[in-house]
N, C-alpha and C. Protein backbone atom coordinates (compact mmCIF):
# COMPACT_ATOMS: atom_id res chain seq x y z
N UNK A 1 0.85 -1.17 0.00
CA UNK A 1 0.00 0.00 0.00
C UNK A 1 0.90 1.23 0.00
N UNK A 2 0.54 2.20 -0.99
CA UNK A 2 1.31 3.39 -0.79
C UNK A 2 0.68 4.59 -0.13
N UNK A 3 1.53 5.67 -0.01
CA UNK A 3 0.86 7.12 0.46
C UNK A 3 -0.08 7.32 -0.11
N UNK A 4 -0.37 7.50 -1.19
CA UNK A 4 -1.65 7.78 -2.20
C UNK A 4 -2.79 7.27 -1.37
N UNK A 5 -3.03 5.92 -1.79
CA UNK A 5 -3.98 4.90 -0.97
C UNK A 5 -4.02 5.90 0.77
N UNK A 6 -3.22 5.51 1.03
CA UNK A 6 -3.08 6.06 2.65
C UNK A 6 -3.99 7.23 3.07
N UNK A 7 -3.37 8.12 2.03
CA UNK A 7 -4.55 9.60 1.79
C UNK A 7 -5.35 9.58 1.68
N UNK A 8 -5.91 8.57 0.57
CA UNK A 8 -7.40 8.20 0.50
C UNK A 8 -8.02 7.74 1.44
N UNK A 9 -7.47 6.79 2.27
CA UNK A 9 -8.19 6.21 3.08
C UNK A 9 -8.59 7.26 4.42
N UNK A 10 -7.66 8.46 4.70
CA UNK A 10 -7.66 9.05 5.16
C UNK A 10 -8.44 10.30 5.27
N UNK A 11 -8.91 10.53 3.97
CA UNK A 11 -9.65 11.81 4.11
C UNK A 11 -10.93 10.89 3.93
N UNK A 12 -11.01 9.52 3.46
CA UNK A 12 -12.46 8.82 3.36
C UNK A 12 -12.85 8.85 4.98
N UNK A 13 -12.05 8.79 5.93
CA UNK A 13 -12.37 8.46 7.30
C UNK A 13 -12.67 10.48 7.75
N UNK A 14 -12.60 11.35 6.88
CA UNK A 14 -12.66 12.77 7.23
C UNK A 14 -14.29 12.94 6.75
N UNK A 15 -14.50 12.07 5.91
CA UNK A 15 -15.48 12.28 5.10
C UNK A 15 -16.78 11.78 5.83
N UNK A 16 -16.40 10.72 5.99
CA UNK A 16 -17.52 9.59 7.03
C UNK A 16 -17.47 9.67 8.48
N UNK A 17 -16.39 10.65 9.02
CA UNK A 17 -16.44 11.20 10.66
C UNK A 17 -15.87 9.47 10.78
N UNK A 18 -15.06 9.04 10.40
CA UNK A 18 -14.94 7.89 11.47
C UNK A 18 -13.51 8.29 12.16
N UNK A 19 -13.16 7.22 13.50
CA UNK A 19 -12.31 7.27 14.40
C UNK A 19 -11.36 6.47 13.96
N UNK A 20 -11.54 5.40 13.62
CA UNK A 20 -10.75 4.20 13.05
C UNK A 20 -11.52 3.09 12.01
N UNK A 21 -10.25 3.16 11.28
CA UNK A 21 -9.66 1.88 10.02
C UNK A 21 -8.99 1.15 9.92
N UNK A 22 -9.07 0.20 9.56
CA UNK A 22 -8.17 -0.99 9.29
C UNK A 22 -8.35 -1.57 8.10
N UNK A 23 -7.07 -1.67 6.95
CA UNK A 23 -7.64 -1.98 5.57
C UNK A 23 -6.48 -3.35 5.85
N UNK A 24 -7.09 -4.44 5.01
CA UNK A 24 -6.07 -5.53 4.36
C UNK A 24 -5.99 -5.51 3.18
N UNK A 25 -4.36 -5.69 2.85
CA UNK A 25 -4.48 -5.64 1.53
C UNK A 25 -3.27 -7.09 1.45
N UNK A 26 -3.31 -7.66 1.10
CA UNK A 26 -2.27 -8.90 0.78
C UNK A 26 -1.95 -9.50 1.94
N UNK A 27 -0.53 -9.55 2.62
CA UNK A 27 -0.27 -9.77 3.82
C UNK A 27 -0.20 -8.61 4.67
N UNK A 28 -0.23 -7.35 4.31
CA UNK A 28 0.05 -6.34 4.95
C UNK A 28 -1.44 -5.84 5.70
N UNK A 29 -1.04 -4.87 6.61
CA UNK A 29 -2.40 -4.44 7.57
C UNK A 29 -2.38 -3.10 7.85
N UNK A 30 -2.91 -2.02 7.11
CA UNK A 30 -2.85 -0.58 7.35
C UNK A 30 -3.88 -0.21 8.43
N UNK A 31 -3.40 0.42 10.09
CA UNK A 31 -4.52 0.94 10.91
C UNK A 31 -4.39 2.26 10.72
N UNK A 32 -5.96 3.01 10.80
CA UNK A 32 -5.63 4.37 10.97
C UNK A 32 -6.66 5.19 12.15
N UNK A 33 -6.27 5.93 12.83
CA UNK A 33 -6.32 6.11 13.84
C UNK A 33 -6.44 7.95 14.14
N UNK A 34 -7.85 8.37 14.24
CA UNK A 34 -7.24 10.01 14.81
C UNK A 34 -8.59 10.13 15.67
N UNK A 35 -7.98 11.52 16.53
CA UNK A 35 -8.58 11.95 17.58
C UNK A 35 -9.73 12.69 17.00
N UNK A 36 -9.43 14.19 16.67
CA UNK A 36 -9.69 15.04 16.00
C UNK A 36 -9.79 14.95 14.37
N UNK A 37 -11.52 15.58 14.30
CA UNK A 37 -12.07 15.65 13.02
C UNK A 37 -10.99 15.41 11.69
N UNK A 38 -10.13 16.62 11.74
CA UNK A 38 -8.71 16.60 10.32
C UNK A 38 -7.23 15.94 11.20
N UNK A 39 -7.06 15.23 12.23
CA UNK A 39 -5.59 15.07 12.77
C UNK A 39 -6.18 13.67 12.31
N UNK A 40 -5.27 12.21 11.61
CA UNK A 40 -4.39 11.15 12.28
C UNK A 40 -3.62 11.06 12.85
N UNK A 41 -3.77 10.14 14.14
CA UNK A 41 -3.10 10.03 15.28
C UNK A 41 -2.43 9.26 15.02
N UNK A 42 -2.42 7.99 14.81
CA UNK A 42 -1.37 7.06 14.32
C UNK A 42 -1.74 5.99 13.17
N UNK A 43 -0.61 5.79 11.98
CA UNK A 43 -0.79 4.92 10.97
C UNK A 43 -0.04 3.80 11.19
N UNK A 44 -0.51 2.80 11.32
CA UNK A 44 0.71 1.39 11.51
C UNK A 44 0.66 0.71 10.58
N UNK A 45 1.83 -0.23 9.84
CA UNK A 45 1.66 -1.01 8.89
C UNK A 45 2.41 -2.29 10.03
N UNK A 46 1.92 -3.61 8.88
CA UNK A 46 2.53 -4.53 9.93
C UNK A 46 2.04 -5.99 8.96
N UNK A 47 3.17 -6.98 9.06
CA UNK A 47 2.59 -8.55 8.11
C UNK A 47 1.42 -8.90 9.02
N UNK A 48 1.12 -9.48 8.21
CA UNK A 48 -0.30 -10.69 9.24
C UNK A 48 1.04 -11.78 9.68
N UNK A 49 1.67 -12.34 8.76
CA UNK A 49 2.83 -12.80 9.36
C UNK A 49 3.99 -13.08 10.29
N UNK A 50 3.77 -11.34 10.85
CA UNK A 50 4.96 -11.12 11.99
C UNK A 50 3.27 -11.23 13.02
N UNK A 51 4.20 -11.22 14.37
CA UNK A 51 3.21 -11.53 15.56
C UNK A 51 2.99 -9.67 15.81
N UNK A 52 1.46 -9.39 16.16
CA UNK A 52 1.68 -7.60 16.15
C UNK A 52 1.76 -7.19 17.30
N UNK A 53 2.30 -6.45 17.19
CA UNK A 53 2.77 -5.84 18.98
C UNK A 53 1.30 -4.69 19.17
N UNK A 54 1.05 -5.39 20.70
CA UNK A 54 -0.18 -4.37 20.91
C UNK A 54 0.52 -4.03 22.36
N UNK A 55 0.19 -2.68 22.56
CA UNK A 55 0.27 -2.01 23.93
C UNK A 55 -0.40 -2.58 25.26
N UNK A 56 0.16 -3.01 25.97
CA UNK A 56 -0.76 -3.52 26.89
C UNK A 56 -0.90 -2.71 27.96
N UNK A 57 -2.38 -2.49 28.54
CA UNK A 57 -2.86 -1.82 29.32
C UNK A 57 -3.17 -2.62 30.58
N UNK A 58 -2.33 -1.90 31.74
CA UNK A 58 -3.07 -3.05 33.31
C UNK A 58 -4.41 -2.89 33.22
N UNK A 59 -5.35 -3.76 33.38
CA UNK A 59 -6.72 -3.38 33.60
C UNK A 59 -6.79 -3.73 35.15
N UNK A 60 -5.97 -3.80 36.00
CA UNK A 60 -5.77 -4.02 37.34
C UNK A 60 -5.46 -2.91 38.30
N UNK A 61 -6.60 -2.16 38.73
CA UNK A 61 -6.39 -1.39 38.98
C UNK A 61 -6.38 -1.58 40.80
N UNK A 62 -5.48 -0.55 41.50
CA UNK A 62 -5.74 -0.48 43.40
C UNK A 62 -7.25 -1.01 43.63
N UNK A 63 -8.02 -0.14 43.19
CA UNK A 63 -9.80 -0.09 43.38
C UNK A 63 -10.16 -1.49 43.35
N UNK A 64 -9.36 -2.35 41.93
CA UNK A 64 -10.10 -3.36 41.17
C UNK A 64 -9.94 -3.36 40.14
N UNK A 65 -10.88 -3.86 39.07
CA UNK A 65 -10.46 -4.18 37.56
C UNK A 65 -11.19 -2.80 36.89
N UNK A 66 -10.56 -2.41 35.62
CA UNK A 66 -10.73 -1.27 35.06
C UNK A 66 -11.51 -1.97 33.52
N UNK A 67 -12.54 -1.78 33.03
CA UNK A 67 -13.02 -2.51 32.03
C UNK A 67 -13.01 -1.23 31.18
N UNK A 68 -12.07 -1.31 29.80
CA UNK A 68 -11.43 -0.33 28.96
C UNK A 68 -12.53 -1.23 27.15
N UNK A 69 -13.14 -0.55 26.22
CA UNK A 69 -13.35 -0.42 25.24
C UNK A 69 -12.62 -1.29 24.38
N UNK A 70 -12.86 -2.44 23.61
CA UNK A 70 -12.25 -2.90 22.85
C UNK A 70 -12.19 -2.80 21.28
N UNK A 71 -12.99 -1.59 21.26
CA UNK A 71 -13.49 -1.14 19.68
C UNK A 71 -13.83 0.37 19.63
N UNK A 72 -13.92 0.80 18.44
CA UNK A 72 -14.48 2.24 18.35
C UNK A 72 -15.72 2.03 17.95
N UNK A 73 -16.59 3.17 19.13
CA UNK A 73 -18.40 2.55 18.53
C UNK A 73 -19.14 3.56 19.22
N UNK A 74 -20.47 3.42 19.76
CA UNK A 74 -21.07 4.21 20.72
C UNK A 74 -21.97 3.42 21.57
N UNK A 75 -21.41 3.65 22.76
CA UNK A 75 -22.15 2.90 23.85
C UNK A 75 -23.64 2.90 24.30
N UNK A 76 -24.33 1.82 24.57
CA UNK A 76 -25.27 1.68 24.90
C UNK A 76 -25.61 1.08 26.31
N UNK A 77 -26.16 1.68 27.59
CA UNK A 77 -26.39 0.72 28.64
C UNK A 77 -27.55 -0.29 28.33
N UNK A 78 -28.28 -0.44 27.45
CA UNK A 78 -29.31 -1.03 27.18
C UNK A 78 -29.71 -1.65 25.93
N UNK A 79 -30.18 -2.99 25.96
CA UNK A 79 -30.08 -3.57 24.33
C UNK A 79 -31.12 -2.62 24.06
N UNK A 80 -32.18 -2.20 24.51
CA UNK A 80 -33.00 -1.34 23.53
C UNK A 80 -33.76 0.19 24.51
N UNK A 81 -34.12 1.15 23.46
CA UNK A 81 -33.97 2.69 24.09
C UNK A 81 -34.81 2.46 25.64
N UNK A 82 -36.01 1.66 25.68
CA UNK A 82 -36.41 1.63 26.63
C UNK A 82 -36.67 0.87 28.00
N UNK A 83 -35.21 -0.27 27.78
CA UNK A 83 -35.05 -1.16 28.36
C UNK A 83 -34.40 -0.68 29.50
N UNK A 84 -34.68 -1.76 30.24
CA UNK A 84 -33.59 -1.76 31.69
C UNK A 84 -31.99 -1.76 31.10
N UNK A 85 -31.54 -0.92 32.05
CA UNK A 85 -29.57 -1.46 31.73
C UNK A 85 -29.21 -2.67 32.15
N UNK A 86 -28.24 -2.71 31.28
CA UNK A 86 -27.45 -4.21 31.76
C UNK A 86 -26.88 -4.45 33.30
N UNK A 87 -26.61 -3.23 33.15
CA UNK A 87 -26.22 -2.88 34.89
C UNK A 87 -26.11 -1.70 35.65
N UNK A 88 -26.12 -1.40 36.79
CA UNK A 88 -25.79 0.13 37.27
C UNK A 88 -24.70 -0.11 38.78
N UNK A 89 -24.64 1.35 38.70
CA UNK A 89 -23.59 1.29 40.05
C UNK A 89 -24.27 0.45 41.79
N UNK A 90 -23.44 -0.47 41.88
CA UNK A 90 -23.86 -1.36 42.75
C UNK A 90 -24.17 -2.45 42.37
N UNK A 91 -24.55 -2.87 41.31
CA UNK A 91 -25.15 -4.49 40.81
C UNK A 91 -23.25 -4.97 41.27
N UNK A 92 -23.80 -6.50 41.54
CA UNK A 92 -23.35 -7.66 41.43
C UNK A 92 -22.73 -8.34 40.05
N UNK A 93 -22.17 -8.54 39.49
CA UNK A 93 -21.41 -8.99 38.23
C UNK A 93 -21.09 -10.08 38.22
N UNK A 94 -21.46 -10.91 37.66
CA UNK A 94 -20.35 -12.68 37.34
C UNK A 94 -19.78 -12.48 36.03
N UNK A 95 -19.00 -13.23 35.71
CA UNK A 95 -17.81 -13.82 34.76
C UNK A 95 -18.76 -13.85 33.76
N UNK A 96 -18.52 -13.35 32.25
CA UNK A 96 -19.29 -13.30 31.30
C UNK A 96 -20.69 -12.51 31.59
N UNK A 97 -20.63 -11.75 32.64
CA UNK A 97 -22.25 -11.03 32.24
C UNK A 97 -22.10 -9.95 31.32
N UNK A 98 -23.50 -9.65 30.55
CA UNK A 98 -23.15 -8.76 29.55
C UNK A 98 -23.10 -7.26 30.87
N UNK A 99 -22.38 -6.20 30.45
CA UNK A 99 -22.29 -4.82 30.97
C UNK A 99 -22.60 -3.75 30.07
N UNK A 100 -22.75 -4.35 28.89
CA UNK A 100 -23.23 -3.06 28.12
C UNK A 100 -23.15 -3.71 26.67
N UNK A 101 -23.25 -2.81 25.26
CA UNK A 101 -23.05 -2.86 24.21
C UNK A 101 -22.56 -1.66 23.53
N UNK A 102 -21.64 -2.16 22.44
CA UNK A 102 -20.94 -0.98 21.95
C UNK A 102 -21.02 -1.27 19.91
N UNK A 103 -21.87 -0.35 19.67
CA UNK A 103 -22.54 -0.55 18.41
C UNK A 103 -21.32 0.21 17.32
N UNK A 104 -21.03 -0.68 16.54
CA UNK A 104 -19.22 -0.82 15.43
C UNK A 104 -19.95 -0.73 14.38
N UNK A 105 -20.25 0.05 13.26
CA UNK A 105 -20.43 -0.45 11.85
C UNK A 105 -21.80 -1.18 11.91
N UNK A 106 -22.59 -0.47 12.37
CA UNK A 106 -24.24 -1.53 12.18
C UNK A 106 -24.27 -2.74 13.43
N UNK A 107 -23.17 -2.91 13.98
CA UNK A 107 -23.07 -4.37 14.72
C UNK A 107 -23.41 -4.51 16.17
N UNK A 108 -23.66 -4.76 16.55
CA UNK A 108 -23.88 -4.46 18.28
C UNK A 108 -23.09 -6.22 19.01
N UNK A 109 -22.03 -5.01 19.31
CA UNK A 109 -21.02 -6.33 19.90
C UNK A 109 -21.45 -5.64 21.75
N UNK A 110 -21.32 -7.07 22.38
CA UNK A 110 -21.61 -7.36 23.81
C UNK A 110 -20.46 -7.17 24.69
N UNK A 111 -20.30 -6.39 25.38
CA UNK A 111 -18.89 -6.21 26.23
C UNK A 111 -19.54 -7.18 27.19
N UNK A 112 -18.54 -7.86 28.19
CA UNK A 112 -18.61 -8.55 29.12
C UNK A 112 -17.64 -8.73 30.43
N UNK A 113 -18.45 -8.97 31.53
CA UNK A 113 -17.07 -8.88 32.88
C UNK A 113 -16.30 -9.96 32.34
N UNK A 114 -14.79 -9.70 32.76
CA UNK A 114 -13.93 -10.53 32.94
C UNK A 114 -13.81 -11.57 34.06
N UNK A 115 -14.48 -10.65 35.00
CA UNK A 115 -14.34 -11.36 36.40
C UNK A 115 -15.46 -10.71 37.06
N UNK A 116 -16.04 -11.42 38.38
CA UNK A 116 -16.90 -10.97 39.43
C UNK A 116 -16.64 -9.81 40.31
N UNK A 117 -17.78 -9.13 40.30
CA UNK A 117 -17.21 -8.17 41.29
C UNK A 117 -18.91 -7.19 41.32
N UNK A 118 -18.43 -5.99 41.69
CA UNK A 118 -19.56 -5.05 41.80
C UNK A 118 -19.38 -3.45 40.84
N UNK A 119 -19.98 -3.35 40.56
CA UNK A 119 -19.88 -2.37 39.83
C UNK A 119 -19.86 -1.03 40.36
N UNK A 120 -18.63 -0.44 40.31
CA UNK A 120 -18.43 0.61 40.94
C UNK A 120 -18.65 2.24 40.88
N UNK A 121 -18.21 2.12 39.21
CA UNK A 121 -18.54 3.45 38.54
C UNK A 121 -19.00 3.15 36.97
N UNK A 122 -19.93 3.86 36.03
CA UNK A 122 -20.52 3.55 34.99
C UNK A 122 -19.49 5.12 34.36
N UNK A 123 -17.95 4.94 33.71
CA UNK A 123 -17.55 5.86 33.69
C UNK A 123 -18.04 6.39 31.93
N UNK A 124 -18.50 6.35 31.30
CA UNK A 124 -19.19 6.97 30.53
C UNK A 124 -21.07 6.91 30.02
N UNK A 125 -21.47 7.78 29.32
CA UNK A 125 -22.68 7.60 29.62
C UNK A 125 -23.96 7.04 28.22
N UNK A 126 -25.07 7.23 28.26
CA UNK A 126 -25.11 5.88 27.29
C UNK A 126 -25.34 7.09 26.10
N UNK A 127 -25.59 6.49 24.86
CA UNK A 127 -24.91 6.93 23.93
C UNK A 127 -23.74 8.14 23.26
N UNK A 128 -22.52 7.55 24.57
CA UNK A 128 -21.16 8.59 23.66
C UNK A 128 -20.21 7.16 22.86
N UNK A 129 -19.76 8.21 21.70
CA UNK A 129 -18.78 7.60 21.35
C UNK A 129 -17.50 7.55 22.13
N UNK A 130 -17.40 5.94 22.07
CA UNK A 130 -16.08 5.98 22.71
C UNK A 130 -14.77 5.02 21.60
N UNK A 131 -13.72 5.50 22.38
CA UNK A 131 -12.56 5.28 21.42
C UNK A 131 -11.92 3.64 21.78
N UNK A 132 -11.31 3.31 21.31
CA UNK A 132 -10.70 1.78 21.58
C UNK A 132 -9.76 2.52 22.91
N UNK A 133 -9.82 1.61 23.79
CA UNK A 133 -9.11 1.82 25.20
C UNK A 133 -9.80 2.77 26.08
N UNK A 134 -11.04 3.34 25.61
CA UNK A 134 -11.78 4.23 26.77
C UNK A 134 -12.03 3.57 27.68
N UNK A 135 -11.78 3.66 29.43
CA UNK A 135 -12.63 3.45 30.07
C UNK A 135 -14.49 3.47 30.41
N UNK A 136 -14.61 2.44 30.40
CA UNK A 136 -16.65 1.78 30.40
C UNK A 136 -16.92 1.98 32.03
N UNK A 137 -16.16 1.04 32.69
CA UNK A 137 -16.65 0.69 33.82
C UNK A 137 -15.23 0.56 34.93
N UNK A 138 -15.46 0.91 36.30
CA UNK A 138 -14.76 0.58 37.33
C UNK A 138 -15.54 -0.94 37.81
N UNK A 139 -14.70 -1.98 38.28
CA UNK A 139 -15.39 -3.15 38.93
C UNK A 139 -14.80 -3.33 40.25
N UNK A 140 -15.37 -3.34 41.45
CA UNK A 140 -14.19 -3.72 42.83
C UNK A 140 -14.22 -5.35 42.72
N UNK A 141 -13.49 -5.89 43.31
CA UNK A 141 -13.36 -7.10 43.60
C UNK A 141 -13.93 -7.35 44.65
C-alpha cells in the first residue's frame, strides 16, 4: 500500500467522521487512527505474518479491575432505548455477564465482565462515542 492509498483512506475516514480503520491488503495491515475531526493520530503497517505488537494496558487497577473499550463505537447501557440497563452502580457482576453494548459499523457487539465483582462506577454515559481503550466501567473485587 502506498501514500496515495493512505490519503485516501484518510480523508475517506474525514469524510464519514470515522475514528478508526483498518484496511487488508495482501499480507500487509494498514490501521488508521485520529482523535480530531482533520488530525491522524497514528498509521501502523505490519505482516499478518509477523506476531503484532499491541500495547498492553493493566486493567488491574488499586480499586479493582478497570473494564477499557475494545473497539471504536457508541455505547449503549441497554439492548433497547427503553429497556432496563445491563447494569448500574452497585449491581453484582459474574464472569461473562453482559455490561453493556458498543454498536461498530451496524453491529452491536456485547462487552462482558472478565471477572466478578460489583460495579463501581458507569464511567461513561449511554450513547457517547467511545474510542478503543476508553474506560466503560470501574469493577471492585
Amino acid at each position: 500500500m502506498n501514500e496515495t492509498d493512505i490519503r485516501k483512506y484518510a480523508e475517506l475516514m474525514k469524510e464519514l467522521g470515522l475514528t478508526g480503520l483498518e484496511i487488508k491488503d495482501d499480507n500487509k495491515v494498514v490501521r488508521l487512527e485520529r482523535t480530531q475531526p482533520t488530525t491522524v493520530k497514528e498509521v501502523s503497517v505490519y505482516s499478518e505474518n509477523e506476531p503484532k505488537q499491541v500495547k498492553q494496558t493493566d486493567s488491574q487497577t488499586k480499586d479493582g479491575i478497570s473494564v477499557k473499550s475494545p473497539i471504536v463505537g457508541v455505547f449503549y447501557v441497554a439492548p433497547a432505548e427503553n429497556a432496563d440497563p445491563y447494569v448500574k452502580v452497585g449491581d453484582t457482576v459474574k464472569k461473562g455477564q453482559t455490561l453493556c453494548i458498543i454498536e461498530a459499523m451496524k453491529l452491536m457487539n456485547e462487552i462482558t465482565a472478565e471477572d466478578d465483582g460489583v460495579i463501581a462506577e458507569i464511567c461513561v454515559t449511554n450513547g457517547q462515542v467511545v474510542e478503543y481503550g476508553t474506560e466503560l466501567f470501574r469493577i471492585k473485587k
